[in-house]
C-alpha atoms as a PDB file:
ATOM      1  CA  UNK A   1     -21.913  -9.037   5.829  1.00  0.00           C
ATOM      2  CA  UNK A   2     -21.287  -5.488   6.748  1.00  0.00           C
ATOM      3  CA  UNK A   3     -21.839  -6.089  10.492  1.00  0.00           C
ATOM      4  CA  UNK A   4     -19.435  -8.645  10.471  1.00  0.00           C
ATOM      5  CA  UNK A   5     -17.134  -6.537   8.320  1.00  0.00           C
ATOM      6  CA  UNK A   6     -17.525  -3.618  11.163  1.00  0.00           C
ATOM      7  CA  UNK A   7     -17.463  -5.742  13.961  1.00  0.00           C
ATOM      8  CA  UNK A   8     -13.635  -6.874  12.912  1.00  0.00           C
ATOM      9  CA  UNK A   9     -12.862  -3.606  12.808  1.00  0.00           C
ATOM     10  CA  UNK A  10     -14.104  -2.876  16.001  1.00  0.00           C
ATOM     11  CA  UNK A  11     -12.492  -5.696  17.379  1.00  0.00           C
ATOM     12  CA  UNK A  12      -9.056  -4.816  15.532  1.00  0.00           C
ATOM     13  CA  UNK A  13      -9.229  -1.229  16.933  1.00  0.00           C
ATOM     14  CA  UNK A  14      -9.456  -2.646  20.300  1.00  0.00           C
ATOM     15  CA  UNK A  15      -6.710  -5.208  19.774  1.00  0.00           C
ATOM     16  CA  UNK A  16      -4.479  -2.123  18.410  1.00  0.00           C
ATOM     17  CA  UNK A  17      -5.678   0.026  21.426  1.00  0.00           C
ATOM     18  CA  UNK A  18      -5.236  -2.584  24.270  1.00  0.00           C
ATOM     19  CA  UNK A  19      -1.055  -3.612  22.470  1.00  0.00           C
ATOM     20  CA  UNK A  20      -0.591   0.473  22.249  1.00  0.00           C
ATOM     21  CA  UNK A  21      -1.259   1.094  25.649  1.00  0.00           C
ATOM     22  CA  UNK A  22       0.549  -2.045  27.082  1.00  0.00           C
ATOM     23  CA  UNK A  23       4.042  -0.735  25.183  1.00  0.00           C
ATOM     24  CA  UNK A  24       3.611   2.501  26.507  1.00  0.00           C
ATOM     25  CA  UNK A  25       2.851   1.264  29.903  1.00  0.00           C
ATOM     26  CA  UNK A  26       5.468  -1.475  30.040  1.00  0.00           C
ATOM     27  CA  UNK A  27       8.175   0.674  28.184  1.00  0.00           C
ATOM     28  CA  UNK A  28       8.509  -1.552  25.035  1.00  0.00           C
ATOM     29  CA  UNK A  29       7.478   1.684  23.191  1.00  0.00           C
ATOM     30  CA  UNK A  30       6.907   5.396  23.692  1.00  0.00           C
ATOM     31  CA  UNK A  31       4.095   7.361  22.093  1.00  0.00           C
ATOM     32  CA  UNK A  32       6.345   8.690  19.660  1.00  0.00           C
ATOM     33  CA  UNK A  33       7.192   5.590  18.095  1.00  0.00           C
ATOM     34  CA  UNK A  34       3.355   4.171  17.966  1.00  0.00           C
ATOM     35  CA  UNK A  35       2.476   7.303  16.226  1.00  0.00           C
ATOM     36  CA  UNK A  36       5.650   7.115  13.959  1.00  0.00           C
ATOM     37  CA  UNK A  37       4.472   3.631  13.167  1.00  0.00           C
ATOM     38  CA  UNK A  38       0.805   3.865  12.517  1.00  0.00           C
ATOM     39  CA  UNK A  39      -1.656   6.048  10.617  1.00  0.00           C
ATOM     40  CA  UNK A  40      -4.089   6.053  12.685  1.00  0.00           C
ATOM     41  CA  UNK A  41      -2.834   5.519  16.583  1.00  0.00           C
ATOM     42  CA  UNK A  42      -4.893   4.657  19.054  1.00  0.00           C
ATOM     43  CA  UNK A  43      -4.646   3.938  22.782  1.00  0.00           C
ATOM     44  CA  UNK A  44      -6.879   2.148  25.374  1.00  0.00           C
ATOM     45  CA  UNK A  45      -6.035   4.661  27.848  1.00  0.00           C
ATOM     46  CA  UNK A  46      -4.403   8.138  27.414  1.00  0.00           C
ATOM     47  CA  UNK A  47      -0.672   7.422  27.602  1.00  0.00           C
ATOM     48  CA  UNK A  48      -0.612  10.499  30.324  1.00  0.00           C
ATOM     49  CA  UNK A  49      -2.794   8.746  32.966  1.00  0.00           C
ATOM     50  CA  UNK A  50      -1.937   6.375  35.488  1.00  0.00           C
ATOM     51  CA  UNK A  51      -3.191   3.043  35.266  1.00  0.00           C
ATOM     52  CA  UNK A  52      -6.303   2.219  37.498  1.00  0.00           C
ATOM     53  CA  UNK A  53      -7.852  -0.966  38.695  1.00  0.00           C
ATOM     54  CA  UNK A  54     -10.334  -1.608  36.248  1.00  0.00           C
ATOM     55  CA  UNK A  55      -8.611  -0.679  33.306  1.00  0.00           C
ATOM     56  CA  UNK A  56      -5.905  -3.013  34.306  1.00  0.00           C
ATOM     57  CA  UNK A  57      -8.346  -5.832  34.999  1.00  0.00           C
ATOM     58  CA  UNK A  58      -9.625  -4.793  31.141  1.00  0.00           C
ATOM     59  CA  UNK A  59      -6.372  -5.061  29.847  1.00  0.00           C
ATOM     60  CA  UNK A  60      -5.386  -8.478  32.053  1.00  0.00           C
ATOM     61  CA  UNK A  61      -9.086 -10.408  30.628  1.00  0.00           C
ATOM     62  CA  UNK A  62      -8.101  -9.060  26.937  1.00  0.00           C
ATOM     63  CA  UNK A  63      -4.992 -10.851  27.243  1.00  0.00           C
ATOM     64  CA  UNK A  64      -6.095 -13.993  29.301  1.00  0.00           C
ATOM     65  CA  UNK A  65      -8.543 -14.420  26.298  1.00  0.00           C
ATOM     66  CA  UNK A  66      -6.003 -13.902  23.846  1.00  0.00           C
ATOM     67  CA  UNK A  67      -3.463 -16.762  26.113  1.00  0.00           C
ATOM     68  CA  UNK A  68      -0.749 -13.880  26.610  1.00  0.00           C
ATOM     69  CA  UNK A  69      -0.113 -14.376  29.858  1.00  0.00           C
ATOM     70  CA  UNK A  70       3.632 -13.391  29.853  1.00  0.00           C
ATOM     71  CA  UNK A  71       1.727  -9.656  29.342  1.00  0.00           C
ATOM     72  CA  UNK A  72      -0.322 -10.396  31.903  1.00  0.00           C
ATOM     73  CA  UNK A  73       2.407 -10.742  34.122  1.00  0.00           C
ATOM     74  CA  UNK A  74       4.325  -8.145  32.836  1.00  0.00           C
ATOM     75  CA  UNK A  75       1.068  -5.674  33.804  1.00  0.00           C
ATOM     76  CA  UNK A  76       0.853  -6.875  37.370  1.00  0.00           C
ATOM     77  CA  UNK A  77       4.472  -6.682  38.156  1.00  0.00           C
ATOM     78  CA  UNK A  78       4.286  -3.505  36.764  1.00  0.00           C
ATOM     79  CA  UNK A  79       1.212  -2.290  39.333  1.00  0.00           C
ATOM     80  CA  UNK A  80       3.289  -4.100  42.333  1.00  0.00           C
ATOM     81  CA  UNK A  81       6.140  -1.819  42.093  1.00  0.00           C
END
């Protein structure tokens, strides 16, 4: 039961992570309001970086799995511009 009960966790930190980073990224949020809004912020990449290839293709297969594909999109347009 307790490696399920970490596991979720786990899995919730990355879902926070992977959301955090797409607001920054996609301007739906800054940094300042993520940390405003949660105790204990976290980011799948450092909100100062640029966004590279395989961390976008991380981000784009979290959110195929999870059938957002209007984020998806919103993540390549983003790259194309």
């Amino acid at each position: 039961m307790k490696d399920i009960v970490e596991q979720l966790k786990n899995e919730e930190m990355l879902d926070d992570s992977i959301l955090n980073s797409y607001y920054v990224l996609t301007g739906k949020a800054t940094v300042e309001d993520i940390v405003k809004r949660q105790e204990f912020p976290i980011f799948f990449i450092n909100p100062e970086d640029e966004l590279d290839e395989d961390t976008l293709n991380d981000m784009l297969d979290y959110f195929i799995s999870t059938e957002e594909y209007e984020k998806c999109q919103e993540l390549v347009e983003l790259t194309n511009k």
